[in-house]
Protein backbone atom coordinates (compact mmCIF):
# COMPACT_ATOMS: atom_id res chain seq x y z
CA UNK A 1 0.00 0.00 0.00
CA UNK A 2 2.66 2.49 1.10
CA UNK A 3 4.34 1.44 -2.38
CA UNK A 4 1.52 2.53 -4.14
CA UNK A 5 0.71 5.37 -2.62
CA UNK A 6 4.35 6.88 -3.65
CA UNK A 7 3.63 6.11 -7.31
CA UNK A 8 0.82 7.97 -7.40
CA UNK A 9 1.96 11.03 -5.34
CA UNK A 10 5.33 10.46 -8.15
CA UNK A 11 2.87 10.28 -11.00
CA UNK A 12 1.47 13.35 -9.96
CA UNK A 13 4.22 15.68 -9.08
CA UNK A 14 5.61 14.82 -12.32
CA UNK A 15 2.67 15.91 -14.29
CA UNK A 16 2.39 18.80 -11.88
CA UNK A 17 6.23 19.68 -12.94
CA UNK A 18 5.77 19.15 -16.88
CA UNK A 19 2.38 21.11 -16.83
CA UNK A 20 4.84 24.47 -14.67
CA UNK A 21 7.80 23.48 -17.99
CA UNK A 22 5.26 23.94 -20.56
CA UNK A 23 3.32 26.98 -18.89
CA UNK A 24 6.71 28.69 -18.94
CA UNK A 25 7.18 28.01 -22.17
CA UNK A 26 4.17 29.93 -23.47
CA UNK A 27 4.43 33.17 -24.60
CA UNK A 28 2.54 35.99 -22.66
CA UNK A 29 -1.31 36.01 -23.87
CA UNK A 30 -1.99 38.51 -26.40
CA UNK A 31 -4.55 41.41 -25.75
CA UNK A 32 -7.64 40.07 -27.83
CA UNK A 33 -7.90 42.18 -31.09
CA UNK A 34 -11.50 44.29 -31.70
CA UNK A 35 -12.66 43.76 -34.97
CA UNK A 36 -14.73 45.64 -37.07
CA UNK A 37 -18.30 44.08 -36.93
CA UNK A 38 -21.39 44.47 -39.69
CA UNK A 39 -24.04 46.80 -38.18
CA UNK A 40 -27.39 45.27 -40.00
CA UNK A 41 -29.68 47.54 -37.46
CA UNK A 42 -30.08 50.28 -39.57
CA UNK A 43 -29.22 48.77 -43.03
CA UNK A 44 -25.97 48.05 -45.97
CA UNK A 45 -23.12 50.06 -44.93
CA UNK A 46 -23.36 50.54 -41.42
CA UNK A 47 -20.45 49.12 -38.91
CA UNK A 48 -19.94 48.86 -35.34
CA UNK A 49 -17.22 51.39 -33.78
CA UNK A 50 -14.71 48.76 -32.22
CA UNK A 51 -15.26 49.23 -28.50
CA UNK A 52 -18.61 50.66 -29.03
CA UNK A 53 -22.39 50.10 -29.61
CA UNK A 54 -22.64 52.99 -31.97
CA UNK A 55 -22.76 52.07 -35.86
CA UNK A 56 -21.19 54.19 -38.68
CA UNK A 57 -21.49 54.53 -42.49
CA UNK A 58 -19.45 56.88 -44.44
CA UNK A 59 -20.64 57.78 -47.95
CA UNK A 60 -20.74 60.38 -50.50
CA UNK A 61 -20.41 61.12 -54.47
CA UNK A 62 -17.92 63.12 -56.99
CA UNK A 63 -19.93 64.99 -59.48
CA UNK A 64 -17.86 66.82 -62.50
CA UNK A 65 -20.09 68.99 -64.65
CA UNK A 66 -20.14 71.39 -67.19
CA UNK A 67 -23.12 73.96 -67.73
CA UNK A 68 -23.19 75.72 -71.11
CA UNK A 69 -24.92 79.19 -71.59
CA UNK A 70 -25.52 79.78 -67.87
CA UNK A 71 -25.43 82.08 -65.55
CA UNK A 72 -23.76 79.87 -62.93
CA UNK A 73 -22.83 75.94 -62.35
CA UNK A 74 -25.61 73.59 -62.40
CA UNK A 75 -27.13 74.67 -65.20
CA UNK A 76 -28.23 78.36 -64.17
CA UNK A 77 -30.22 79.68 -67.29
CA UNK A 78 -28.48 82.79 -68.61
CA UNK A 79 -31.30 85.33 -66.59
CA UNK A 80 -28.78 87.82 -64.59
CA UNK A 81 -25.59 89.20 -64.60
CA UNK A 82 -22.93 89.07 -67.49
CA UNK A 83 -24.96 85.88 -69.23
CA UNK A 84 -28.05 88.28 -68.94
CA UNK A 85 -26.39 91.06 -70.61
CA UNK A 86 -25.01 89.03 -73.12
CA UNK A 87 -21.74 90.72 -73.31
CA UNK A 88 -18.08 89.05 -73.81
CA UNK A 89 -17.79 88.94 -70.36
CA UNK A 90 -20.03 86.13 -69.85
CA UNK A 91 -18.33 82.26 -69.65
CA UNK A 92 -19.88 80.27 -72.08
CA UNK A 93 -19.02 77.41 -70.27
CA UNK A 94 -18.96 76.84 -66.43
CA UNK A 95 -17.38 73.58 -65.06
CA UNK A 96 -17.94 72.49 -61.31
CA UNK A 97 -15.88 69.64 -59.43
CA UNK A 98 -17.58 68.32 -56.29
CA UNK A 99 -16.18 65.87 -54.03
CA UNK A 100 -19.19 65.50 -50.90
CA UNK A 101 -18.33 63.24 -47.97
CA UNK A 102 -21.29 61.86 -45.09
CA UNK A 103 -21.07 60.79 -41.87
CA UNK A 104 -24.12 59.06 -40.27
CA UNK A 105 -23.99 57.38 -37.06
CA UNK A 106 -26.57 55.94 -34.92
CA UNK A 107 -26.68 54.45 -31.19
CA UNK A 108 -29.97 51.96 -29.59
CA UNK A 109 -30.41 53.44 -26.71
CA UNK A 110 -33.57 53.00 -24.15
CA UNK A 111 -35.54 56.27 -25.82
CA UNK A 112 -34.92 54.81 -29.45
CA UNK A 113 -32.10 55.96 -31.91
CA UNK A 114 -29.76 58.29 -31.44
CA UNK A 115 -29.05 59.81 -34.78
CA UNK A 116 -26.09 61.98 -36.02
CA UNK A 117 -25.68 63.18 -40.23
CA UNK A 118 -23.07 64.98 -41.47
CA UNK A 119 -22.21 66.40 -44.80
CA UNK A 120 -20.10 68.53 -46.38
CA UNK A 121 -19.32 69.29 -49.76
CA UNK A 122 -15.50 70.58 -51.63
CA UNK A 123 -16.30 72.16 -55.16
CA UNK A 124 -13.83 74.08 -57.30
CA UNK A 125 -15.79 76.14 -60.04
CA UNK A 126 -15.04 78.12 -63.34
CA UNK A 127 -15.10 81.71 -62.75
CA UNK A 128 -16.03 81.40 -58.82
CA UNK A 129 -12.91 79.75 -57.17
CA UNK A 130 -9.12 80.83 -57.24
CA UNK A 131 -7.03 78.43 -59.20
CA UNK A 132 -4.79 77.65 -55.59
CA UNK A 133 -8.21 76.61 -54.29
CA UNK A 134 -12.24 76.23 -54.20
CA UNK A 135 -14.95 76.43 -52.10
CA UNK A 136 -15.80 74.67 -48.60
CA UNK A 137 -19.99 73.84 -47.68
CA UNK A 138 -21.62 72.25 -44.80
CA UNK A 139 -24.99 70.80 -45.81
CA UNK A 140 -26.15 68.79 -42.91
CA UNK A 141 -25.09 68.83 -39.43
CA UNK A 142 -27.71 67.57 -37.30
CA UNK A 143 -28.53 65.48 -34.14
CA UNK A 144 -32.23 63.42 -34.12
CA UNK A 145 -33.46 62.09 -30.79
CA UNK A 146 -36.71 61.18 -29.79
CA UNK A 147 -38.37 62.68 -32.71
CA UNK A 148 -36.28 65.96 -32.21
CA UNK A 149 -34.12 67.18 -35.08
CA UNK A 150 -31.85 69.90 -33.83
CA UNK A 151 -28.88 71.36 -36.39
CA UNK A 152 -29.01 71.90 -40.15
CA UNK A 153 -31.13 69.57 -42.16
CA UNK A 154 -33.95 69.47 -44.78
CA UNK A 155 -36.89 72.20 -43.88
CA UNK A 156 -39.91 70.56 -42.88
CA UNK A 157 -41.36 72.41 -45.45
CA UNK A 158 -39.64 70.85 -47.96
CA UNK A 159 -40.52 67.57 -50.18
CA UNK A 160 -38.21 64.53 -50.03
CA UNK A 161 -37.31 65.34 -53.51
CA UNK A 162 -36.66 69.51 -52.63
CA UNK A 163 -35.87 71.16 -55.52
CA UNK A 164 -35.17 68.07 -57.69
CA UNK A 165 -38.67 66.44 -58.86
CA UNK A 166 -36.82 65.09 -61.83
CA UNK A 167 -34.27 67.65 -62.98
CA UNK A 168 -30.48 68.20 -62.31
CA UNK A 169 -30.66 72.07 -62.04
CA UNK A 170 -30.84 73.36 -59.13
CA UNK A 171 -32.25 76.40 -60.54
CA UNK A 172 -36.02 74.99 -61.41
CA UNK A 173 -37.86 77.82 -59.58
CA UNK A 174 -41.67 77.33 -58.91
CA UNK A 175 -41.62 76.13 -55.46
CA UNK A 176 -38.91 75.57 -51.91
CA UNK A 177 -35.51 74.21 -52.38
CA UNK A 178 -33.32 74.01 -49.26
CA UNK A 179 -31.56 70.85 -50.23
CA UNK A 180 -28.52 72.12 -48.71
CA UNK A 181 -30.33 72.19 -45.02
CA UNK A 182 -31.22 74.90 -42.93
CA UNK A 183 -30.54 75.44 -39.20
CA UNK A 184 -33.88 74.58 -36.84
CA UNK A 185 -35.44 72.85 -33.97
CA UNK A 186 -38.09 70.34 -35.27
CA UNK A 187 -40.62 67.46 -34.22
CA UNK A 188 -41.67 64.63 -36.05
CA UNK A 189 -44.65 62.87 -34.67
CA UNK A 190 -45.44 59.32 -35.74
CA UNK A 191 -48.89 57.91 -36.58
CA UNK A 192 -48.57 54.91 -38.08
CA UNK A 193 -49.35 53.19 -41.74
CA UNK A 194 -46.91 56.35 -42.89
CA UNK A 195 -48.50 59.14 -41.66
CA UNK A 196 -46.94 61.62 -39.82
CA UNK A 197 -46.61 65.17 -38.59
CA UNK A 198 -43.89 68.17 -37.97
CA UNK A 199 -43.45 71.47 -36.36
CA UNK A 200 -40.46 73.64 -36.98
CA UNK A 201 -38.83 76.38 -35.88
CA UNK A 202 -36.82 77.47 -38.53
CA UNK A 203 -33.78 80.09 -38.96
CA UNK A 204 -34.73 82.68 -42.24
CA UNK A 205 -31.36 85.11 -42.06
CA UNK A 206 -29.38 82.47 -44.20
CA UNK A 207 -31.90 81.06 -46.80
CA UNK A 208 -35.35 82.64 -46.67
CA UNK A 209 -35.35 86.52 -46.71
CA UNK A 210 -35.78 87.82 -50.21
CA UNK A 211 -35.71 91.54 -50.64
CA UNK A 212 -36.63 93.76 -48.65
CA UNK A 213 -36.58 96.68 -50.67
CA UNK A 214 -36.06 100.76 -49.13
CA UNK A 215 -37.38 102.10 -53.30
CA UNK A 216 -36.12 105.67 -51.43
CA UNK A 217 -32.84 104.94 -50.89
CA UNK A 218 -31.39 104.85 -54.49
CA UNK A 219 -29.38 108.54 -55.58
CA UNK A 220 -31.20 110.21 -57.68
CA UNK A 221 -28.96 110.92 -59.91
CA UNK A 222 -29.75 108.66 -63.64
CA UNK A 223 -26.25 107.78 -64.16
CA UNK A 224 -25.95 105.89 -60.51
CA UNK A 225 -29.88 105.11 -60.24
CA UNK A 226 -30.10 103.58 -63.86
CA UNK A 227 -28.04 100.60 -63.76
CA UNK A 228 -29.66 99.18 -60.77
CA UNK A 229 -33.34 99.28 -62.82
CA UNK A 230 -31.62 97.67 -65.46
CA UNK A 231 -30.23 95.16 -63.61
CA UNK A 232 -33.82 94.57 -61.86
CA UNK A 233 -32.98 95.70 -58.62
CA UNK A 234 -35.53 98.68 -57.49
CA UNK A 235 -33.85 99.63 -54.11
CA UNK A 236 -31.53 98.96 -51.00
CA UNK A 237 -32.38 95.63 -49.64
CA UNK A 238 -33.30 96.76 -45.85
CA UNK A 239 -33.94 93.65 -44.00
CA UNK A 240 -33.19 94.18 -40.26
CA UNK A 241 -31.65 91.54 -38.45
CA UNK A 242 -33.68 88.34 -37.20
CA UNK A 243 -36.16 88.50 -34.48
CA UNK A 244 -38.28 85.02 -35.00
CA UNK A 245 -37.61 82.13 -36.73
CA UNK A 246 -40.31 81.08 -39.37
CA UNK A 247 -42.67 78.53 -37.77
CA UNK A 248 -43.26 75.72 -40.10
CA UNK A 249 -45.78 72.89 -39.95
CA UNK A 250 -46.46 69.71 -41.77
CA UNK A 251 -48.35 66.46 -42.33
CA UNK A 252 -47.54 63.77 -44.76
CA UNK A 253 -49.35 60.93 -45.99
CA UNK A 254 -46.47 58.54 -47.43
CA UNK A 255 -47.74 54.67 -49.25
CA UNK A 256 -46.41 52.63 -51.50
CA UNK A 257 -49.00 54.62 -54.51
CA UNK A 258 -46.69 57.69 -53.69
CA UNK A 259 -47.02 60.58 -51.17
CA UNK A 260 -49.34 63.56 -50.50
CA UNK A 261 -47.89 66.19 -48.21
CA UNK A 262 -49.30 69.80 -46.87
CA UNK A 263 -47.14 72.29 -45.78
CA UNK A 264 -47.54 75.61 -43.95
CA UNK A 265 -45.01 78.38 -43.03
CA UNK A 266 -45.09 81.80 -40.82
CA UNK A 267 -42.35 84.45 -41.71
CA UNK A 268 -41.49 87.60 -40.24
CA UNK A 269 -40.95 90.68 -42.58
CA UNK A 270 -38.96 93.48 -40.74
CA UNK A 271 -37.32 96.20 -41.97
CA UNK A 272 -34.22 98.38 -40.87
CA UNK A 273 -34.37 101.87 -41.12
CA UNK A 274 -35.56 104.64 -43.26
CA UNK A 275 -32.99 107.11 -44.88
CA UNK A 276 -31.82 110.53 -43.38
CA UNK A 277 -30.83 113.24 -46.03
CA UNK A 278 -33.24 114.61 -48.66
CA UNK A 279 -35.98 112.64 -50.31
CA UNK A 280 -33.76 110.19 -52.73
CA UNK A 281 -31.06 111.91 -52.30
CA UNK A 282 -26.98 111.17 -52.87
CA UNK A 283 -25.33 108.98 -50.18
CA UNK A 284 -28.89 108.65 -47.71
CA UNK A 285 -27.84 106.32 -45.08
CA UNK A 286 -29.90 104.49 -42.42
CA UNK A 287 -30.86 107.00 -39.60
CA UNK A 288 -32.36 105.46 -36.09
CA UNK A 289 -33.98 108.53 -35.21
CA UNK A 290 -36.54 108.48 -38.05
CA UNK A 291 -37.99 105.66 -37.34
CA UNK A 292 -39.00 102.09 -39.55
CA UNK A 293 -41.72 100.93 -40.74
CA UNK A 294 -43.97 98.51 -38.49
CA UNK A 295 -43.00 94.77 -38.81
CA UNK A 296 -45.54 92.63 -40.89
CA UNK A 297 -45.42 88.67 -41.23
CA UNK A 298 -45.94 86.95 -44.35
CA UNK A 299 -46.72 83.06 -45.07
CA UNK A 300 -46.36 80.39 -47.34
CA UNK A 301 -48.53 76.84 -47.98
CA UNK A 302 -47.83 74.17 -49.94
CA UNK A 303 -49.27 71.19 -51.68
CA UNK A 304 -46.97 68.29 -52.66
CA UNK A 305 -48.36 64.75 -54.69
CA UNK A 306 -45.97 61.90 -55.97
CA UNK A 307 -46.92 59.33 -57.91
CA UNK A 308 -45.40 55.51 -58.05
CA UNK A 309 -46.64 52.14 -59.82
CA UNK A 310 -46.89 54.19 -62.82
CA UNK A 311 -48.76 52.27 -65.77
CA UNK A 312 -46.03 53.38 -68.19
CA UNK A 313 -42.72 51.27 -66.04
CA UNK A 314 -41.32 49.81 -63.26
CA UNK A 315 -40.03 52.96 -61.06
CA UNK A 316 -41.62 55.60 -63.17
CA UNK A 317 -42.97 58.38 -61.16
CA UNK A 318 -44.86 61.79 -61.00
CA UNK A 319 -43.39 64.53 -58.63
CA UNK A 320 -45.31 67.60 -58.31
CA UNK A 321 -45.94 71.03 -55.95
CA UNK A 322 -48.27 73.91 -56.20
CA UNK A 323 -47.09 76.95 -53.57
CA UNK A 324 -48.26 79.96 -52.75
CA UNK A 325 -46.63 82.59 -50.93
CA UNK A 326 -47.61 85.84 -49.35
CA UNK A 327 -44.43 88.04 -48.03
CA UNK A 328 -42.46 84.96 -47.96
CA UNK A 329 -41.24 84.76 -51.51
CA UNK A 330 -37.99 82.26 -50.91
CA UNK A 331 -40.44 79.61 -50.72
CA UNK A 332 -41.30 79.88 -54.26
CA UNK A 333 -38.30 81.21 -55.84
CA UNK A 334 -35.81 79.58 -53.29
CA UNK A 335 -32.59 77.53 -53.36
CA UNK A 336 -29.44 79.25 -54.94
CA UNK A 337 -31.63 81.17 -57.98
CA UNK A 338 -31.05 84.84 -57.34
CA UNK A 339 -34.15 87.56 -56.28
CA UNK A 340 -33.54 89.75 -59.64
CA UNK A 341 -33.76 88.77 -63.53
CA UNK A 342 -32.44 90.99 -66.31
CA UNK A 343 -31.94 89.77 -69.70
CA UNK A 344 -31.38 91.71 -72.59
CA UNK A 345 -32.03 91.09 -76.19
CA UNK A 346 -31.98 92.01 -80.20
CA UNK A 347 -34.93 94.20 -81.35
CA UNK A 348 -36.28 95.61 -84.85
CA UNK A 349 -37.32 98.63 -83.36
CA UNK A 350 -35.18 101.46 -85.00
CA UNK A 351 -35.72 103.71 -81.93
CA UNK A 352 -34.14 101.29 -79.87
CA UNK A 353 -30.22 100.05 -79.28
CA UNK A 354 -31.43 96.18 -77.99
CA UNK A 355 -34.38 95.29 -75.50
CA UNK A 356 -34.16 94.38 -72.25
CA UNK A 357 -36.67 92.30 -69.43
CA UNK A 358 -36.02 93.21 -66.26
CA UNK A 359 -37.93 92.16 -62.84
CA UNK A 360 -37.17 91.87 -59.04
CA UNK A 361 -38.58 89.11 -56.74
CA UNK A 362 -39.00 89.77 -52.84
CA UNK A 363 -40.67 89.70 -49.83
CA UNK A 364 -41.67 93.42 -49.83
CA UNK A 365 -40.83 97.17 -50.68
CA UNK A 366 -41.94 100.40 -48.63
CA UNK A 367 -40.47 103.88 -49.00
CA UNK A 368 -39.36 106.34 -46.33
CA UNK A 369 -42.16 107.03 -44.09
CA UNK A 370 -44.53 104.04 -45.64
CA UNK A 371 -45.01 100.75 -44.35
CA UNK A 372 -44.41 97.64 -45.95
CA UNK A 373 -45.97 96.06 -49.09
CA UNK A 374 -45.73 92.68 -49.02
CA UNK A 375 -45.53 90.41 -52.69
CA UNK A 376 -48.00 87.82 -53.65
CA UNK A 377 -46.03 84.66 -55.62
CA UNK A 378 -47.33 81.21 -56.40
CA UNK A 379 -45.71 78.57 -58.76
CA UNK A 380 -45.98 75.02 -59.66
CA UNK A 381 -42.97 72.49 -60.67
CA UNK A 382 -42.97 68.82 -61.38
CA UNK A 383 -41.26 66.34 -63.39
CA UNK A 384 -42.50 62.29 -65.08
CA UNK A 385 -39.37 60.31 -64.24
CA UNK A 386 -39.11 57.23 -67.00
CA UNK A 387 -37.39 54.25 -66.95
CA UNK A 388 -36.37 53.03 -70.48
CA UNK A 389 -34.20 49.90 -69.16
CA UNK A 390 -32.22 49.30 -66.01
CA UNK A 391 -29.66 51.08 -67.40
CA UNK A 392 -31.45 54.11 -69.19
CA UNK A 393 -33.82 57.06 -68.14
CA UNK A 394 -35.17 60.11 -68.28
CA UNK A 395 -37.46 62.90 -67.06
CA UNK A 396 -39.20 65.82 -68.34
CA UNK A 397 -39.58 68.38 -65.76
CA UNK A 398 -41.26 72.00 -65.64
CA UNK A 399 -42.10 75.22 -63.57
CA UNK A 400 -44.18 78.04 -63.85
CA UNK A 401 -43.67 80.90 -61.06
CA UNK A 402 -46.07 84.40 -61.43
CA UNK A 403 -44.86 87.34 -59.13
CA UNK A 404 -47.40 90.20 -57.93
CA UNK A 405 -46.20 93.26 -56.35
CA UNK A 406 -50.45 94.47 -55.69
CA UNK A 407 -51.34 97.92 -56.01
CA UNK A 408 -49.27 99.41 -53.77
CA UNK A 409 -46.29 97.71 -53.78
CA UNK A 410 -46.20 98.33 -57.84
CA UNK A 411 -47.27 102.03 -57.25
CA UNK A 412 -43.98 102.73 -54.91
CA UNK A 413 -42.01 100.85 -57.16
CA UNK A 414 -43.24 102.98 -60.53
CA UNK A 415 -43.08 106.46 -58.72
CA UNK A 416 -39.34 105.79 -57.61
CA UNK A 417 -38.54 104.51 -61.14
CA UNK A 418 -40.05 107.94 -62.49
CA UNK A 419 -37.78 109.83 -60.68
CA UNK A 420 -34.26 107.99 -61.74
CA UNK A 421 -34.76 106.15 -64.76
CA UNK A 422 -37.83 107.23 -66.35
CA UNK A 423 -39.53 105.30 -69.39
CA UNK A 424 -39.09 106.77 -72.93
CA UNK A 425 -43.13 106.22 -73.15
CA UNK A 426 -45.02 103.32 -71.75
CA UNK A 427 -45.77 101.67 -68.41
CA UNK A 428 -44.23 100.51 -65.58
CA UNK A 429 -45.45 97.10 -64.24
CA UNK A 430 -43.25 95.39 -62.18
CA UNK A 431 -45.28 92.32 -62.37
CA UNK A 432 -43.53 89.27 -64.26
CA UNK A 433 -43.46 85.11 -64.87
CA UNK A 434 -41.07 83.12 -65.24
CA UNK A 435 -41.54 79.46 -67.53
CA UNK A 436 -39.26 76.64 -67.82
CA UNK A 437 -39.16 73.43 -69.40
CA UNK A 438 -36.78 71.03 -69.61
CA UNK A 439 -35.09 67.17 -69.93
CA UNK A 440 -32.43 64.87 -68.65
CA UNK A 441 -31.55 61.77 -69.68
CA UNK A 442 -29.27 59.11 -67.93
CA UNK A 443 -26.91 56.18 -68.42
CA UNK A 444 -26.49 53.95 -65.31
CA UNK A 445 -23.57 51.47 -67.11
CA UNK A 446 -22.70 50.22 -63.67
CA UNK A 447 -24.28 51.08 -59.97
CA UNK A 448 -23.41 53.97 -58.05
CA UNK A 449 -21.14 55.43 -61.55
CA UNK A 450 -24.15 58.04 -63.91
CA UNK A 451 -23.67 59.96 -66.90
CA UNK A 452 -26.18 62.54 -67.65
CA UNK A 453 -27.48 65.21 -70.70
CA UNK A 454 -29.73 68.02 -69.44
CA UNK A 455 -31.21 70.84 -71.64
CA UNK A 456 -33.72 73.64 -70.35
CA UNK A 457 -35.37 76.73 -71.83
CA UNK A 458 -36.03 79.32 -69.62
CA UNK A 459 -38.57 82.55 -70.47
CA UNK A 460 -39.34 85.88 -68.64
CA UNK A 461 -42.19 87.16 -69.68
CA UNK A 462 -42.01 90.70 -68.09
CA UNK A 463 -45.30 93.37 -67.90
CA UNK A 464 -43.26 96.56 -68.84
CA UNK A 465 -44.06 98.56 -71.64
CA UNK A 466 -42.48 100.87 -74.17
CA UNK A 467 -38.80 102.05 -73.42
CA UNK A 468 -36.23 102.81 -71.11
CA UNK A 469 -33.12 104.94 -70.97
CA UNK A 470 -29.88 104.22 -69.18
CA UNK A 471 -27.29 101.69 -68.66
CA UNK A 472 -26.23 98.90 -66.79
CA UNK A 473 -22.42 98.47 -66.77
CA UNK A 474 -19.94 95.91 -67.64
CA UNK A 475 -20.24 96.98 -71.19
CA UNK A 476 -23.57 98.25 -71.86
CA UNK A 477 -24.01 101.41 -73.02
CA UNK A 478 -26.28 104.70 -71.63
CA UNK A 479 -28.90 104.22 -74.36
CA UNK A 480 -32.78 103.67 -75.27
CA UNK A 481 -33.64 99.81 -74.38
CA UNK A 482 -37.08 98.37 -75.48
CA UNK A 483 -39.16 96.60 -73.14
CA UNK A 484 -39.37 92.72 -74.28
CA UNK A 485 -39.84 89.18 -73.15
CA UNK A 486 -36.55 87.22 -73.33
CA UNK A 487 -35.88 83.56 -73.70
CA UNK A 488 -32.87 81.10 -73.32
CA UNK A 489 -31.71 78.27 -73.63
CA UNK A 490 -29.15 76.31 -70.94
CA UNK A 491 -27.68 72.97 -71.29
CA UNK A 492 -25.65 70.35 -68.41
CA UNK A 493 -23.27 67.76 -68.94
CA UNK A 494 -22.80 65.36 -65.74
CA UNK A 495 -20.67 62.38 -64.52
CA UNK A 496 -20.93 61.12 -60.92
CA UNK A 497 -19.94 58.15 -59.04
CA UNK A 498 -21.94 57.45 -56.19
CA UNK A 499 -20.26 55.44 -52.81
């Protein structure tokens, strides 16, 4: 017995001693390695953070284009500026390179998803950017929790497709475009079976003040007075600085037929100052002491319809808006097109050196010692979207926008023209409409890479009558213009690969 019991004691301080050799043998155990995990919460792309339970996707496009005829890139029709004028100082081409880079990044947490969206956009642009560099732009910066979106994102007024119901301009006016985001504080309420609701407050000093427009502040000397006229401009732009945001509201019906949205907006119209120094006089500057007139708030409403399950094709669709705005004209004639139109033209009229269509958008105009007259402007835009193949489509796309000044905001618009740069014979009516029409079509020859042809004919058809005398600069002369509608045409060339 005592025999055995020193084998096995043997046995096992020998195993005991060969398990302590081989444990020294090891190596040190590594730190385990965190590796990058699919996030399939929130759909392709997303990853985990290593260390983390917050998921990431990074994404974006590069977009080279080339505009011809334009005013600007993205296929600006030739309605202001040097391209209005017609002049050799106009580019006949514009191109635009755009690299844009997103961040979006989402966490579960016990009150639902936390949300972040960033995007920002690098563009270097014919006639716009120095050749050392370009430009820099922050679309989106926002944070969404619990049905809160605070930062800079897509107005609640706004349609999913903004300013894009088919086209690749981003100068189809007829309705609100703020697809590069604008700074509120916002709700989104829930219903169920896609309906929903939003309230906004939204920030107007960056995106959604047209003019404001002091007609008493412009010299009255011809030679100084003139060439704003006949550039469309009829005063000083005298907004005062922001006191309330607009208040926006929404409710959208979204299905798989398509979606049917209303949208309403409050916006506050306040002016600075009126001008010291003699009635339209030389160098009248704001003066405190004599007062401004009362504040006044305008509005906007919208009605929004898209169609899907088209009879014509798989994906075909029908985008369309109808607005209306009253004071708050950057909801029709929004996004990056400009507040005044002048376009000039041949004419057979001996009596005449060319023609010229001229006309100002804007909240409102007053004088010195008036109040404010606020602008009436409604428009429609839409676009059918067609798909000829997987690989091939097109859309033909539209907009009609009318502007109406009223009675007295034409009136102090006319009498201050009268005094600086008074028609030949004729009448003054500031009233005007612009038309467009327009198509792109697309080649797809692998995902996420698109080359596209876009074409669009623009007209102003302007209520002025008879002639005018003066001249606007950068090469046009001081002589007799004749009052005209003017038309043009605008054309896009696009590649862009999609990540």
């Amino acid at each position: 017995m005592k025999m055995v019991k020193s084998l096995i004691l043997g046995s096992a301080a020998a195993l005991v001693a060969m398990g302590g050799a081989q444990a020294a043998d090891l190596p040190l155990k590594a730190k385990a390695v965190e590796y990058v995990k699919v996030c399939s919460l929130y759909g392709a792309g997303f990853y985990y953070i290593p260390g983390t339970d917050t998921c990431i996707k990074l994404g974006g496009y590069l977009r080279a284009d080339v505009t011809f005829n334009g005013s600007g890139a993205y296929n600006a029709p030739a309605w202001a500026g040097d391209a209005g004028k017609g002049t050799r100082l106009k580019n006949d081409y514009i191109f635009r390179s755009r690299q844009d880079i997103n961040i979006d990044t989402r966490t579960a947490t016990e009150y639902g998803v936390v949300r972040t969206y960033f995007d920002a956009v690098f563009n270097w642009t014919t006639g716009s950017d120095s050749i050392a560099g370009g430009s820099v732009g922050v679309y989106y910066a926002f944070i969404q929790f619990a049905g809160f979106t605070i930062g800079k994102a897509v107005s609640q007024f706004d349609t999913p497709w903004t300013g894009y119901p088919g086209n690749n301009t981003s100068f189809l006016i007829g309705g609100y475009d703020d697809v590069t985001g604008i700074n509120q504080i916002s709700y989104t309420m829930q219903f169920g079976n896609g309906v929903s609701a939003a309230i906004s407050l939204e920030d107007q000093s960056a995106y959604l003040q047209g003019g404001l427009y002091n007609v008493d502040a412009i010299p009255a000397v011809a030679a100084t007075a003139g060439p704003l006229y006949l550039a469309g401009v009829p005063g000083v732009n005298s907004y005062a600085g922001v006191q309330a945001p607009d208040i926006v509201g929404q409710i959208r019906v979204d299905q798989a037929w398509g979606l049917f949205q209303l949208s309403a907006a409050a916006h506050q119209v306040r002016a600075s100052y009126y001008t010291s120094g003699a009635l339209r006089g030389a160098g009248a500057t704001l003066d405190e002491t004599l007062g401004h007139p009362g504040d006044k708030w305008g509005y906007a409403v919208q009605a929004a319809l898209s169609l899907k399950n088209l009879p014509t094709g798989p994906g075909d669709s029908v985008n369309i808006t109808a607005t209306y705005a009253h004071g708050a004209s950057r909801y029709v004639i929004g996004g990056v097109s400009p507040n005044n139109f002048a376009m000039f033209g041949g004419t057979g009229n001996p009596a005449a050196y060319q023609s010229i269509a001229y006309a100002t958008s804007g909240d409102g105009v007053f004088g010195n010692q008036t109040g404010i007259e606020l602008s009436s402007i409604w428009g429609v835009r839409g676009a059918f979207n067609h798909n000829w193949s997987p690989t091939w489509s097109s859309s033909l796309f539209g907009a009609y926008t009318s502007v109406n000044w009223g009675g007295g905001g034409s009136n102090l618009i006319c009498t201050a023209q009268a005094l600086t740069a008074p028609f030949a014979a004729g009448n003054c009516n500031p009233d005007f409409a612009i038309s467009q029409i327009g198509t792109v079509t697309r080649w797809t020859p692998v995902r996420g890479l698109t080359f596209s042809g876009e074409v669009m004919y623009t007209h102003l058809d302007q209520n002025n009558s008879g002639f005018i005398t003066g001249g606007p600069g950068a090469g046009k002369p001081v002589r007799t213009y004749e009052f005209k509608d003017q038309d043009t045409w605008s054309g896009l060339l696009r590649a862009q690969r999609t990540f």
